[in-house]
N, C-alpha and C. Protein backbone atom coordinates (compact mmCIF):
# COMPACT_ATOMS: atom_id res chain seq x y z
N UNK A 1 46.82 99.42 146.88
CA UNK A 1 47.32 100.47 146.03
C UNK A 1 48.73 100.12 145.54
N UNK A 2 49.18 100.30 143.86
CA UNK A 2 50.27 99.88 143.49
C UNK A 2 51.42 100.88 143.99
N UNK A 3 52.33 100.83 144.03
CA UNK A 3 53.72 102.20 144.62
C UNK A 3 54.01 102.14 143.29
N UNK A 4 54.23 103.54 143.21
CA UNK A 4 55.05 104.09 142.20
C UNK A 4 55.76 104.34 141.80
N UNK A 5 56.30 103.71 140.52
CA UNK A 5 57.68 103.64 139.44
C UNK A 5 58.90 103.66 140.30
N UNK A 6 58.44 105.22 141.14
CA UNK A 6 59.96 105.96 141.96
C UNK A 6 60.30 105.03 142.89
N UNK A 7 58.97 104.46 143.54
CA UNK A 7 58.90 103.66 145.01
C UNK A 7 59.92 102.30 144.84
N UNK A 8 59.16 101.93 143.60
CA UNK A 8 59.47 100.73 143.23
C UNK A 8 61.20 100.70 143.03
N UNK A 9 61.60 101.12 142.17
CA UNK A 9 62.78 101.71 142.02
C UNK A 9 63.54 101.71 142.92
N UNK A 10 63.42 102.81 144.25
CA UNK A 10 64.09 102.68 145.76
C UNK A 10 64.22 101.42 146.16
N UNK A 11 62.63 100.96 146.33
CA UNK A 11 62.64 99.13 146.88
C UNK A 11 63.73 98.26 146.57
N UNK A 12 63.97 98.49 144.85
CA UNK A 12 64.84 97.07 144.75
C UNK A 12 66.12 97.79 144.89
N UNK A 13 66.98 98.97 144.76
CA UNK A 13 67.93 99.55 145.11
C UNK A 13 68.39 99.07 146.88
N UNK A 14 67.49 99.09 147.07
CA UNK A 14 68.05 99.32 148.76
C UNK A 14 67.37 97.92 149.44
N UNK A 15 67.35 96.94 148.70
CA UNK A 15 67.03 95.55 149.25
C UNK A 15 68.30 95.19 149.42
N UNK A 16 67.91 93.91 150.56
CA UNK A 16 69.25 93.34 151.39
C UNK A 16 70.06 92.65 150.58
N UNK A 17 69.03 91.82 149.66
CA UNK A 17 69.13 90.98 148.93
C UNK A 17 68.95 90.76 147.15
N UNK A 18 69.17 89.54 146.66
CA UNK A 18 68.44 89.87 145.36
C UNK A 18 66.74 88.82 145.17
N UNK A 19 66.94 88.02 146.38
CA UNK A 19 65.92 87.76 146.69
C UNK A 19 65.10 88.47 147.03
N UNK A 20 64.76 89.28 147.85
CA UNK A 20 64.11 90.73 148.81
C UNK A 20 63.99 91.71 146.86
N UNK A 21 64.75 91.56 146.61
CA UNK A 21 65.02 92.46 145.80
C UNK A 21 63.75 91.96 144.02
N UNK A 22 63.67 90.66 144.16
CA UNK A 22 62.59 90.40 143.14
C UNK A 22 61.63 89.74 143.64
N UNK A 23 61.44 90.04 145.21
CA UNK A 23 60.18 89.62 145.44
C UNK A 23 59.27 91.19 145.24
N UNK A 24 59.97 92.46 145.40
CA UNK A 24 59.56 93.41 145.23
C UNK A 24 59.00 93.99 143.39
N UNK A 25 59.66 93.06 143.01
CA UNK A 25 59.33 92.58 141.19
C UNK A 25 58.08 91.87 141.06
N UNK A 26 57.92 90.80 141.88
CA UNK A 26 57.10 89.94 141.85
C UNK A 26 55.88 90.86 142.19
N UNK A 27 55.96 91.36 143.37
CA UNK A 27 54.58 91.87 143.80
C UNK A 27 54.14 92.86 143.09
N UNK A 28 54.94 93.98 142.28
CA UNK A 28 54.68 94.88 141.73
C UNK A 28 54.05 94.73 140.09
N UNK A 29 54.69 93.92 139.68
CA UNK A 29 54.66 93.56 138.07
C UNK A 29 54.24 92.33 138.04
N UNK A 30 53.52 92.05 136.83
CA UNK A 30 53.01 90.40 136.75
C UNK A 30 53.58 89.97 135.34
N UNK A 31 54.73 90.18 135.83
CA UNK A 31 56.24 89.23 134.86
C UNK A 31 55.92 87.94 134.49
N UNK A 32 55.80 87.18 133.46
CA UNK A 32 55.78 85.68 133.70
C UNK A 32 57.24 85.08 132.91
N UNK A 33 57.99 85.92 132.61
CA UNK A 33 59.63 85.33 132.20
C UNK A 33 60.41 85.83 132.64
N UNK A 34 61.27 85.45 132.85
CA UNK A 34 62.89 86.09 133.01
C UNK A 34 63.26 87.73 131.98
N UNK A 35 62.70 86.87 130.52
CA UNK A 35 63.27 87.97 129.62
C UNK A 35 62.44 89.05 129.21
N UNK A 36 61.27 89.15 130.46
CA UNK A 36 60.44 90.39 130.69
C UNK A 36 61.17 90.59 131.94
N UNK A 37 61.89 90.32 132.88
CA UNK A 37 62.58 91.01 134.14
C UNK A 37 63.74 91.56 134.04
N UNK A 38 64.41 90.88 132.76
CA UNK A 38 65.44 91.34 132.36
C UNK A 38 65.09 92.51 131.23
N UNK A 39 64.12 92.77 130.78
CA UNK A 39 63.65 93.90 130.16
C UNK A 39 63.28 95.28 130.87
N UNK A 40 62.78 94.76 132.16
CA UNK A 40 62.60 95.30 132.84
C UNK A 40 64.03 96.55 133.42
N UNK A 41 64.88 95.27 134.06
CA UNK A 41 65.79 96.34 134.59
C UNK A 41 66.48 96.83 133.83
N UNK A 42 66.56 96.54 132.15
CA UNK A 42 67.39 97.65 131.32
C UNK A 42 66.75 98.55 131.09
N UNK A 43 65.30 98.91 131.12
CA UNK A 43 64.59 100.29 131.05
C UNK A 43 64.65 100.58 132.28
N UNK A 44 64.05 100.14 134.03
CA UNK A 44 64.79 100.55 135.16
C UNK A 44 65.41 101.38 134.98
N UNK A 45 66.71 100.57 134.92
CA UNK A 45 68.28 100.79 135.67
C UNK A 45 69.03 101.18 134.46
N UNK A 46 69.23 100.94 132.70
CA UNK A 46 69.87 101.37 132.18
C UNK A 46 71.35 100.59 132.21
N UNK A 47 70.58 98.99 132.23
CA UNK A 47 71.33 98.53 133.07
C UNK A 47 71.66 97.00 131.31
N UNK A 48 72.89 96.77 131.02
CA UNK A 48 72.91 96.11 129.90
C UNK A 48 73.34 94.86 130.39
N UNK A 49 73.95 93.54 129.35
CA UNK A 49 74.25 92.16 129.69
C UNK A 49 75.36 92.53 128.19
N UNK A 50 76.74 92.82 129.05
CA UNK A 50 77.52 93.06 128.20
C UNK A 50 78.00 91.50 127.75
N UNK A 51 78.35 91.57 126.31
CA UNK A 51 79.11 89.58 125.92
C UNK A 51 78.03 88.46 125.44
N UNK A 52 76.70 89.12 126.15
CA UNK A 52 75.67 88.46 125.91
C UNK A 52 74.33 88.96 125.03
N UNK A 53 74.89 89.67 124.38
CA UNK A 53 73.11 90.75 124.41
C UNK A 53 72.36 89.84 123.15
N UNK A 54 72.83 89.10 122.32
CA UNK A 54 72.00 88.32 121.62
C UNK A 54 72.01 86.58 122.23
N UNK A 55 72.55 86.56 123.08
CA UNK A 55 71.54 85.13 124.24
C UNK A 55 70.54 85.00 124.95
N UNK A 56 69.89 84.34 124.58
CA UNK A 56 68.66 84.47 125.65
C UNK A 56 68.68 84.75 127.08
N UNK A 57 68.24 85.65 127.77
CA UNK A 57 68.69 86.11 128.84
C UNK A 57 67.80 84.61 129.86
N UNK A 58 68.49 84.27 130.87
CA UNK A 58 68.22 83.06 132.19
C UNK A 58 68.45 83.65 133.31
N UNK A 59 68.07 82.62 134.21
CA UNK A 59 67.76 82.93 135.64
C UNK A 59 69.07 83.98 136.36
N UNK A 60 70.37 83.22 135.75
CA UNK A 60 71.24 83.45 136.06
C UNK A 60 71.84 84.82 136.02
N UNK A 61 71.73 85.11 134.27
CA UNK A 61 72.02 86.38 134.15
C UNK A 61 70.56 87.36 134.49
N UNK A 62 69.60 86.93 135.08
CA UNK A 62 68.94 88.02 135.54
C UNK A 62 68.82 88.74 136.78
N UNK A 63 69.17 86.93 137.79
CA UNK A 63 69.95 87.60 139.19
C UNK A 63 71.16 88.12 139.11
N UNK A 64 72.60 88.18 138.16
CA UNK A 64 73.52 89.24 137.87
C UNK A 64 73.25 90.49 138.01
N UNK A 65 71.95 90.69 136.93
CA UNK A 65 71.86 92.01 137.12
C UNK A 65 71.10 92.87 138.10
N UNK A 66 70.30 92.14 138.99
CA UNK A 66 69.81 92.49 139.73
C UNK A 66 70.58 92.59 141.20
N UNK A 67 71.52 91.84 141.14
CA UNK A 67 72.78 91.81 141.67
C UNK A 67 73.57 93.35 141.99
N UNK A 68 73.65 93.98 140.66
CA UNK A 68 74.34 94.73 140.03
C UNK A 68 73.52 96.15 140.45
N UNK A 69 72.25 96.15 140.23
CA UNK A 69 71.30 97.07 140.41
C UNK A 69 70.92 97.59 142.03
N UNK A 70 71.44 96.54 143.29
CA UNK A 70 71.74 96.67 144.23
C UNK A 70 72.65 97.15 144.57
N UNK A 71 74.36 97.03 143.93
CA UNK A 71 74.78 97.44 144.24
C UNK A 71 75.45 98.61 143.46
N UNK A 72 74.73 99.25 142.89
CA UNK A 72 75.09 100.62 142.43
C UNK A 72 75.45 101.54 143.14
């Protein structure tokens, strides 16, 4: 059974990590880019890539924000 939106949500909020934190991405969603994960957490989280918003979003700036989304 998939958890829901809310569940999901809590999960990556309150992971240890940002690893922990998109393996809970991984299992939930069947993402195959970065710049669907990073799509992801700006509908999420409401969450932007200020300096950057017309670069292609990478690994890098997607663990930032997931980074970021932990520690809210």
């Amino acid at each position: 059974m998939k958890a829901s939106r809310e569940a999901i949500k809590t999960l990556i909020e309150i992971a240890p990590n940002v690893d922990e934190a998109d393996k809970v991405i991984n299992e939930n969603y069947g993402f195959k880019s970065i710049r669907e994960k990073v799509a992801f957490l700006k509908g999420m989280f409401d969450v932007q890539i200020v300096g950057h918003e017309t670069a292609e979003p990478d690994e890098t700036t997607y663990f930032a924000m997931l980074e970021t989304v932990i520690h809210l």
